[in-house]
PDB file of N, CA and C in Angstrom:
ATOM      1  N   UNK A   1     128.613  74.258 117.191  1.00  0.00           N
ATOM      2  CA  UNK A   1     128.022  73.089 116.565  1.00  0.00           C
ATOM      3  C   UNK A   1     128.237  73.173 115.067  1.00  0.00           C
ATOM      4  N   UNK A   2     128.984  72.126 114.523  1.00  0.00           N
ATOM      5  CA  UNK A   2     128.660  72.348 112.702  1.00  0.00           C
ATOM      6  C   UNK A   2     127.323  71.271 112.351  1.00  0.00           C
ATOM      7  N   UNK A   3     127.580  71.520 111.268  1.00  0.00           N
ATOM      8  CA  UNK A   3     126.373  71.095 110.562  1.00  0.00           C
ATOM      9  C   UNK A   3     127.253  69.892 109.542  1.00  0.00           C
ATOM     10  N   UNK A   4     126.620  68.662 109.684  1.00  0.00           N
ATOM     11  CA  UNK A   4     126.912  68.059 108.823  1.00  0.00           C
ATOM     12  C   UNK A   4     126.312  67.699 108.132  1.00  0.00           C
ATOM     13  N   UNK A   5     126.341  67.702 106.404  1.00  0.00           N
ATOM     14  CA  UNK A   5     126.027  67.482 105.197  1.00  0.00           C
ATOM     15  C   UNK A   5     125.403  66.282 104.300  1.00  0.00           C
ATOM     16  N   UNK A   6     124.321  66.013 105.561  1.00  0.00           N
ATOM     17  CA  UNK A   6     123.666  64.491 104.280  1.00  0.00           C
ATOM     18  C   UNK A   6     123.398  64.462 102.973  1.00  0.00           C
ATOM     19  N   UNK A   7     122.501  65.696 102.950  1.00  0.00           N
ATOM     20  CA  UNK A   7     122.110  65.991 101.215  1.00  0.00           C
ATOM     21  C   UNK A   7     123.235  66.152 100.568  1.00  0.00           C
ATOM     22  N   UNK A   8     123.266  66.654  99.533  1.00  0.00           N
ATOM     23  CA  UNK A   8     124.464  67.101  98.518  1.00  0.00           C
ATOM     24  C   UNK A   8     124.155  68.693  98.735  1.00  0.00           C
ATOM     25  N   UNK A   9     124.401  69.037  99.002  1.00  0.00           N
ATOM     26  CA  UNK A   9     124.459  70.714  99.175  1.00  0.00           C
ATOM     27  C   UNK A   9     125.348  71.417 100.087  1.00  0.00           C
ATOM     28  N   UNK A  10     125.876  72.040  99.910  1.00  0.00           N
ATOM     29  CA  UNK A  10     127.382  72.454 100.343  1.00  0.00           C
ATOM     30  C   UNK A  10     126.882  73.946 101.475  1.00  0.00           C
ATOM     31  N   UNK A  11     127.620  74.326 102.403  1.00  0.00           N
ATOM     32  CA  UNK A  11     127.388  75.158 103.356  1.00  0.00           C
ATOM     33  C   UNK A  11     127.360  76.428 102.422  1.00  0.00           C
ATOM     34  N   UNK A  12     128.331  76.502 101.237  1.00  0.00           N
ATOM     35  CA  UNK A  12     128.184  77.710 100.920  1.00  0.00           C
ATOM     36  C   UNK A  12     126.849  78.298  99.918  1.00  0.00           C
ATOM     37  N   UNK A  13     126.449  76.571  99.612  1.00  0.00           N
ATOM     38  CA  UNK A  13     125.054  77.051  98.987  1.00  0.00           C
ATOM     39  C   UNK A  13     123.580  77.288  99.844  1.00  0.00           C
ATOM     40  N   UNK A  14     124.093  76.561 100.775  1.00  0.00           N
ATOM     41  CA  UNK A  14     122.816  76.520 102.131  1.00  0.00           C
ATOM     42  C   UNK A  14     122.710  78.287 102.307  1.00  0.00           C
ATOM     43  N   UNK A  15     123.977  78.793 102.384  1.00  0.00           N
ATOM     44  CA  UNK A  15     124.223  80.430 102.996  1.00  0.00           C
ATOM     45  C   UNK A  15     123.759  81.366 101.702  1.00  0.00           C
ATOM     46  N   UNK A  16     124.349  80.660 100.643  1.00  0.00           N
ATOM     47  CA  UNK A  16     123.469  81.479  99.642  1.00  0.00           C
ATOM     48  C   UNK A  16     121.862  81.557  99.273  1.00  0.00           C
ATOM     49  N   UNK A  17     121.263  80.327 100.168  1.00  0.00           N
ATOM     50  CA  UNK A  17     119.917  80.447 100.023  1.00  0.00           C
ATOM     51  C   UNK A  17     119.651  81.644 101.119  1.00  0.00           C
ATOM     52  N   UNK A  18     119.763  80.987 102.358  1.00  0.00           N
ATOM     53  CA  UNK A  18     119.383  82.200 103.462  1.00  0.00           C
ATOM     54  C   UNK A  18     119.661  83.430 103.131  1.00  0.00           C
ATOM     55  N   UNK A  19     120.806  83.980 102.668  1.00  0.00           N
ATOM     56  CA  UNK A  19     120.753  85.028 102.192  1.00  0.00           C
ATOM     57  C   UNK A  19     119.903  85.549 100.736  1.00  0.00           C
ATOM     58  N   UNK A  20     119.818  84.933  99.938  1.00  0.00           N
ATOM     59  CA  UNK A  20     118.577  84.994  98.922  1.00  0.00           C
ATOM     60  C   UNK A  20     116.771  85.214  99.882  1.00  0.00           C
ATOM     61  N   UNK A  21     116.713  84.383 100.591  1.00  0.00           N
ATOM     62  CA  UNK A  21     115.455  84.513 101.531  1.00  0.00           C
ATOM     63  C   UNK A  21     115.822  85.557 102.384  1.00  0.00           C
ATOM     64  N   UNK A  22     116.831  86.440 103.005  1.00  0.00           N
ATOM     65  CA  UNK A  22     116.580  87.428 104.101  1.00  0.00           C
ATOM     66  C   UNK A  22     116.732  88.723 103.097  1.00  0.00           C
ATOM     67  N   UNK A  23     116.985  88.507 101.559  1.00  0.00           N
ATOM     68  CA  UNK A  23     116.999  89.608 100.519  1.00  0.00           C
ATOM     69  C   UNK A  23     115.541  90.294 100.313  1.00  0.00           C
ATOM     70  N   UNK A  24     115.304  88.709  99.952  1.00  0.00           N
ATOM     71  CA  UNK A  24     113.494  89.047  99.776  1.00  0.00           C
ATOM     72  C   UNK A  24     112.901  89.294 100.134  1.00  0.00           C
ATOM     73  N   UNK A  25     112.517  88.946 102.107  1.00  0.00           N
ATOM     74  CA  UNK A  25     111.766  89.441 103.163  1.00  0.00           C
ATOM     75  C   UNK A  25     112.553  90.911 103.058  1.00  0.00           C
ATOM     76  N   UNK A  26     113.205  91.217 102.985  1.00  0.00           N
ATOM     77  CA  UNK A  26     113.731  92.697 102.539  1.00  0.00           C
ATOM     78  C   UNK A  26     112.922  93.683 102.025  1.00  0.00           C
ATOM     79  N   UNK A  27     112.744  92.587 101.044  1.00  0.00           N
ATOM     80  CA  UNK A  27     111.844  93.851  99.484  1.00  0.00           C
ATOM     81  C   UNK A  27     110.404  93.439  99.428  1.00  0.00           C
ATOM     82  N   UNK A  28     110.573  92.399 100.303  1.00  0.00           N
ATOM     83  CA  UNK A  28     108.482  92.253 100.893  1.00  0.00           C
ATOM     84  C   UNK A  28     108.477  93.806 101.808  1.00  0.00           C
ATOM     85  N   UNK A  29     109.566  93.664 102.927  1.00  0.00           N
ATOM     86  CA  UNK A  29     108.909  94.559 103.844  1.00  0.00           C
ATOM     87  C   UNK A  29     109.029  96.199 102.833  1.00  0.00           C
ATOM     88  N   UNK A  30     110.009  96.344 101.992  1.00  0.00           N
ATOM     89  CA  UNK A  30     109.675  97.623 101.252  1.00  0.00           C
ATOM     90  C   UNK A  30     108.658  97.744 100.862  1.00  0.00           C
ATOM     91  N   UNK A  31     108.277  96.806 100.134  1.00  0.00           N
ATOM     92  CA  UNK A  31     106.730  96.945  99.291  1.00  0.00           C
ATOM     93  C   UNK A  31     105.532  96.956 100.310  1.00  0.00           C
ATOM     94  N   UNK A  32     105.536  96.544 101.670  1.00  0.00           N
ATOM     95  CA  UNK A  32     104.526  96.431 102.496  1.00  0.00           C
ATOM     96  C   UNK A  32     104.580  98.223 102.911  1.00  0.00           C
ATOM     97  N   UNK A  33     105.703  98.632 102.767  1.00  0.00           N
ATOM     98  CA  UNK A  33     105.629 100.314 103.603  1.00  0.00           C
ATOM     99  C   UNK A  33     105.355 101.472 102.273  1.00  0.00           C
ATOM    100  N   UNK A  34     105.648 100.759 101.002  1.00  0.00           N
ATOM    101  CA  UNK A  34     105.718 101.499 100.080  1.00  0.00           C
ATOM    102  C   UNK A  34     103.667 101.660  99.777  1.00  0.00           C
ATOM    103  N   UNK A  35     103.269 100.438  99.843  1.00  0.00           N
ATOM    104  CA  UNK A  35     101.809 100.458  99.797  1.00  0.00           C
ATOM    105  C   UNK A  35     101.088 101.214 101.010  1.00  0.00           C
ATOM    106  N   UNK A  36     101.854 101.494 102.196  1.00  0.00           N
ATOM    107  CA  UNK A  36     101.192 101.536 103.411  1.00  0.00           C
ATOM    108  C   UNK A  36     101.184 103.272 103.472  1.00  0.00           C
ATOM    109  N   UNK A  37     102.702 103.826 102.759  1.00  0.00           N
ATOM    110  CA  UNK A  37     102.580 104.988 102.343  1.00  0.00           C
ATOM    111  C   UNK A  37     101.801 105.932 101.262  1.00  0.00           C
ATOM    112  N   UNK A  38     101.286 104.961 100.508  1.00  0.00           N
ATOM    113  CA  UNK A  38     100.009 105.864  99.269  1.00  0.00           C
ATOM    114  C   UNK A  38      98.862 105.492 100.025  1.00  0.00           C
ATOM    115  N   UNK A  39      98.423 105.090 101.342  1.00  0.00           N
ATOM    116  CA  UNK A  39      97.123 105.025 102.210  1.00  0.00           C
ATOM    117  C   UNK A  39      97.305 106.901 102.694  1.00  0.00           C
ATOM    118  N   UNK A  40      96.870 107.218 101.511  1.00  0.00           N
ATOM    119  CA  UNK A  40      96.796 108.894 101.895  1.00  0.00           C
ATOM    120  C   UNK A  40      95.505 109.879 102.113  1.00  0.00           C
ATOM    121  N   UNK A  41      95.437 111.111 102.720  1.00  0.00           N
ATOM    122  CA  UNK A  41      94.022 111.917 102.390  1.00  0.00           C
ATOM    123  C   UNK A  41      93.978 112.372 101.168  1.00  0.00           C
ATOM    124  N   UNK A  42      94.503 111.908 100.569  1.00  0.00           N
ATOM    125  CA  UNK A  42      94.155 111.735  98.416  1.00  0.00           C
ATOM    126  C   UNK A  42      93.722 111.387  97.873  1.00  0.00           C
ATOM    127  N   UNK A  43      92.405 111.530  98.489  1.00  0.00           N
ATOM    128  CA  UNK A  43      90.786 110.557  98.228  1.00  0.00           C
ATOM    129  C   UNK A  43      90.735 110.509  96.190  1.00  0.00           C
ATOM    130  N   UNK A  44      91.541 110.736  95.797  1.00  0.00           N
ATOM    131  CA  UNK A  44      91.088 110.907  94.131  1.00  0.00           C
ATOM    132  C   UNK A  44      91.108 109.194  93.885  1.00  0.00           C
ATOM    133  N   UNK A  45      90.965 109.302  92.557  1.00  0.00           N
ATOM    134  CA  UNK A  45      91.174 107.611  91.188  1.00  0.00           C
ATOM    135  C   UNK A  45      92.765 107.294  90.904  1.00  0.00           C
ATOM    136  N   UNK A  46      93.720 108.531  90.564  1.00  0.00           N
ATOM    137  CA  UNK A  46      94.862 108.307  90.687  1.00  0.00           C
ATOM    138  C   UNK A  46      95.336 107.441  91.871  1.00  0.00           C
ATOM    139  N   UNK A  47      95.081 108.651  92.818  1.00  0.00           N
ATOM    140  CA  UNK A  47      95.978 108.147  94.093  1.00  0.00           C
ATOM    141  C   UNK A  47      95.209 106.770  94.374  1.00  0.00           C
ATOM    142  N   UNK A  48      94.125 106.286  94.350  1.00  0.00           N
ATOM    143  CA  UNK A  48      93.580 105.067  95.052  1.00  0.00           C
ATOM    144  C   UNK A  48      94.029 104.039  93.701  1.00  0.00           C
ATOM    145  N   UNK A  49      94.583 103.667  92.612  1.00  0.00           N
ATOM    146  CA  UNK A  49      95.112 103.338  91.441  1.00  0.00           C
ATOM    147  C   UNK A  49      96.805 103.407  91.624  1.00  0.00           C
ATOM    148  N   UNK A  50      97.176 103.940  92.175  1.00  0.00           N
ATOM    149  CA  UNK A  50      99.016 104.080  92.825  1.00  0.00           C
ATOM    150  C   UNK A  50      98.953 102.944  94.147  1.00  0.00           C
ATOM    151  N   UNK A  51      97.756 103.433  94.438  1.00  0.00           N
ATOM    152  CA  UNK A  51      97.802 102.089  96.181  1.00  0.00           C
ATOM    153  C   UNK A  51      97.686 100.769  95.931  1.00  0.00           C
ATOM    154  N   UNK A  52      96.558 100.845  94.556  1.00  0.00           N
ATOM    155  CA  UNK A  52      96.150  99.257  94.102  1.00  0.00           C
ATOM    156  C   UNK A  52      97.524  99.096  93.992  1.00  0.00           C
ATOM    157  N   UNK A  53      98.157  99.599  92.722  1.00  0.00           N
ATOM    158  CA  UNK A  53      99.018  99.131  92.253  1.00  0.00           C
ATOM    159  C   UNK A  53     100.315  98.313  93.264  1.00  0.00           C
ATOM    160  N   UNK A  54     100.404  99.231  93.774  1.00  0.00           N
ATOM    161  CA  UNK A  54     101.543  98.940  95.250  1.00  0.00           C
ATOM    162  C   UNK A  54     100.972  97.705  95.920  1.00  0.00           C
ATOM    163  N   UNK A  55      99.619  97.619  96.239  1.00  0.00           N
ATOM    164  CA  UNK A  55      99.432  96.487  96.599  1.00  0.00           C
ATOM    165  C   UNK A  55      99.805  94.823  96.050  1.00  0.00           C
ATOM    166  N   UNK A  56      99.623  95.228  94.518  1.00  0.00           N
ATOM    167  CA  UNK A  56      99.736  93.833  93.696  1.00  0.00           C
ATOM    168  C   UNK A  56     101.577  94.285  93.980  1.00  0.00           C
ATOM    169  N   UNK A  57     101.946  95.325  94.031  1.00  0.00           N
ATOM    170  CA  UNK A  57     103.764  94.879  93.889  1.00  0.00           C
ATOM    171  C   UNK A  57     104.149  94.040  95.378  1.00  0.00           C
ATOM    172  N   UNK A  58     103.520  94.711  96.251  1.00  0.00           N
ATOM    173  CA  UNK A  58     103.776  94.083  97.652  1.00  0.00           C
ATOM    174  C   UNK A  58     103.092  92.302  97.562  1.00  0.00           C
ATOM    175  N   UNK A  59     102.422  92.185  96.807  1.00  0.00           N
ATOM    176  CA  UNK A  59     101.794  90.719  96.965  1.00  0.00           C
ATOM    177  C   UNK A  59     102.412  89.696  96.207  1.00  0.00           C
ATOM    178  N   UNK A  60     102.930  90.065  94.475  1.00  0.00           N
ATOM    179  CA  UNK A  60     104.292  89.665  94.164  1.00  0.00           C
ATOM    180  C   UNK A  60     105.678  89.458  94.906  1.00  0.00           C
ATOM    181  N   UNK A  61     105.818  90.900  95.880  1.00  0.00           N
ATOM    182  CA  UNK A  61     106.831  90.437  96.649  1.00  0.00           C
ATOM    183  C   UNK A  61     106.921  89.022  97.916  1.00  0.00           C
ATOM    184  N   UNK A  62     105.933  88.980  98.433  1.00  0.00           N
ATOM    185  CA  UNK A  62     105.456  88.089  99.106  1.00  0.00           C
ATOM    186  C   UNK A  62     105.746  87.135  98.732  1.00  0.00           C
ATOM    187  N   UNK A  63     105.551  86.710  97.436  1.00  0.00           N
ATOM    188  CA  UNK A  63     104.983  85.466  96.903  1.00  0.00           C
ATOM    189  C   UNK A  63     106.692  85.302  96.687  1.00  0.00           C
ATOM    190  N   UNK A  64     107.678  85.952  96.267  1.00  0.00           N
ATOM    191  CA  UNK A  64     108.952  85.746  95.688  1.00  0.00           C
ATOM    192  C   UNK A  64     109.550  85.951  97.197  1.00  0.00           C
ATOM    193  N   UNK A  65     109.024  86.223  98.233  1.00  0.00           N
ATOM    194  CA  UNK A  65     109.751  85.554  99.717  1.00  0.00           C
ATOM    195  C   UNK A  65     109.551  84.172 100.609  1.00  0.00           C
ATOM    196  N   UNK A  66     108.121  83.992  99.368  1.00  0.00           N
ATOM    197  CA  UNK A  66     107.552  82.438  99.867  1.00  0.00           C
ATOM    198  C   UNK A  66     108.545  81.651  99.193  1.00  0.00           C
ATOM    199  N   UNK A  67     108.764  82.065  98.216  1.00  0.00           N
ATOM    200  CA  UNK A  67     109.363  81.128  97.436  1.00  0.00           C
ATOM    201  C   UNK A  67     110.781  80.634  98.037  1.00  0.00           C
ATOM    202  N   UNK A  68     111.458  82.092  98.013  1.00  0.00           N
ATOM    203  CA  UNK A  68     112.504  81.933  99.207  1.00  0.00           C
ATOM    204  C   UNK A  68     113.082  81.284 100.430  1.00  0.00           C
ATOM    205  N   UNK A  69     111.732  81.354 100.779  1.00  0.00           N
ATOM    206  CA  UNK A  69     111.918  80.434 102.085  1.00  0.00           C
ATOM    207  C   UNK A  69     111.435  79.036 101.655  1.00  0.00           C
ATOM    208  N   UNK A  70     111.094  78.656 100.807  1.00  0.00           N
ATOM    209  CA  UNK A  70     110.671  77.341 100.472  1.00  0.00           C
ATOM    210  C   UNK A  70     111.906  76.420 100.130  1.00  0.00           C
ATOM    211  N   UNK A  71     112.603  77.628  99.436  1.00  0.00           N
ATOM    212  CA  UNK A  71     114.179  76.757  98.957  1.00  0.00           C
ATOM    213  C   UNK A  71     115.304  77.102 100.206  1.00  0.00           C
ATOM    214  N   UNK A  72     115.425  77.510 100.444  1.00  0.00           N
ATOM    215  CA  UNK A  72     116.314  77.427 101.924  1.00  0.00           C
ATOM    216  C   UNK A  72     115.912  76.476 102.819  1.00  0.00           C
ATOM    217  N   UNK A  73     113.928  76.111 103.121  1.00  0.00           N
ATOM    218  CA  UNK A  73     113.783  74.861 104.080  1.00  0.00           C
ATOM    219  C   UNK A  73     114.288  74.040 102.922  1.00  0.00           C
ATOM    220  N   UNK A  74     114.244  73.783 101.972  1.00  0.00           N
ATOM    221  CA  UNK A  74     114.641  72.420 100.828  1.00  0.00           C
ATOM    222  C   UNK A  74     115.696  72.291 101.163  1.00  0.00           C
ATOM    223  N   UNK A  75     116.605  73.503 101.628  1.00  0.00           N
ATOM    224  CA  UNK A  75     118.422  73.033 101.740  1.00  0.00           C
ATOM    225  C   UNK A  75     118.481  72.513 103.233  1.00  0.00           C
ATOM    226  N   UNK A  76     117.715  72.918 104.277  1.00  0.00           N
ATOM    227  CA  UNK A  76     117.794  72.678 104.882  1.00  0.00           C
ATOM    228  C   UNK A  76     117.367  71.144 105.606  1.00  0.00           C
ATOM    229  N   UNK A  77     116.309  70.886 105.080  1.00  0.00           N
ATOM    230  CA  UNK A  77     116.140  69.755 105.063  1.00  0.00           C
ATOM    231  C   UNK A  77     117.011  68.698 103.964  1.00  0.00           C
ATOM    232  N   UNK A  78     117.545  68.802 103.075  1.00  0.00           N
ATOM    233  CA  UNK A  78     118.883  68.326 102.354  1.00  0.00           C
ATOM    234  C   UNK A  78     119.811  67.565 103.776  1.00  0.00           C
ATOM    235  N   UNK A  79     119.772  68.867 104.380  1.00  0.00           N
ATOM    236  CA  UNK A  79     121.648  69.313 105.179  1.00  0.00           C
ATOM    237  C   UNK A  79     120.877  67.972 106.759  1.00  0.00           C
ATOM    238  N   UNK A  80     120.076  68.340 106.596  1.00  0.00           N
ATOM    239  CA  UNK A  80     119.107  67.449 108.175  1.00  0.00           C
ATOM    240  C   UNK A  80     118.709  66.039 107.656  1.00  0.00           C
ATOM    241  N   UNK A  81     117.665  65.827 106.427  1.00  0.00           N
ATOM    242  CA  UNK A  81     117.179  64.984 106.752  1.00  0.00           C
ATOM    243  C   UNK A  81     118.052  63.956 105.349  1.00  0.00           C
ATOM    244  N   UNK A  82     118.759  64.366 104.834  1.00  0.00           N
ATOM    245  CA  UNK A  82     119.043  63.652 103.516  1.00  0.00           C
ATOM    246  C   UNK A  82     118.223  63.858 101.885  1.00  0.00           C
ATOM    247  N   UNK A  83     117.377  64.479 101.985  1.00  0.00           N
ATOM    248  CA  UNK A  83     116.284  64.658 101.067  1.00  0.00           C
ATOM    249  C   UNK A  83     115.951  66.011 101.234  1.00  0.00           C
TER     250      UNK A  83
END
């Protein structure tokens, strides 16, 4: 099946979104294991201050995979609905 092109957006930019969005769910899921790994028996202020931290990086990441996928449905709906 191809895809034909109502919006103005070209297949090779549609592919550069999806791939921009399967980058990011990428470095969400790092940051989700990177936080999940300082959940340690390192009951101290440091270590519970390394986890916060990881948390706000994992929640930034999130937010920059929402985004991701927000502009890939935009192309996609371009490529489908005209708009």
């Amino acid at each position: 099946m191809s895809l034909r092109f109502r919006g103005h957006i070209s297949s090779h930019d549609l592919d550069q979104l999806r791939v921009a969005y399967k980058k990011a769910v990428d470095r969400w899921v790092d940051a989700i294991r990177a936080e999940e790994a300082l959940a340690t028996r390192d009951y101290s202020e440091t270590a519970w201050e390394r986890w916060d931290d990881a948390h706000f990086r994992e929640e930034e990441s999130h937010n920059k995979a929402i985004a991701a996928r927000n502009a890939y449905e935009d192309g996609l709906r371009r490529v489908n609905f005209g708009f």
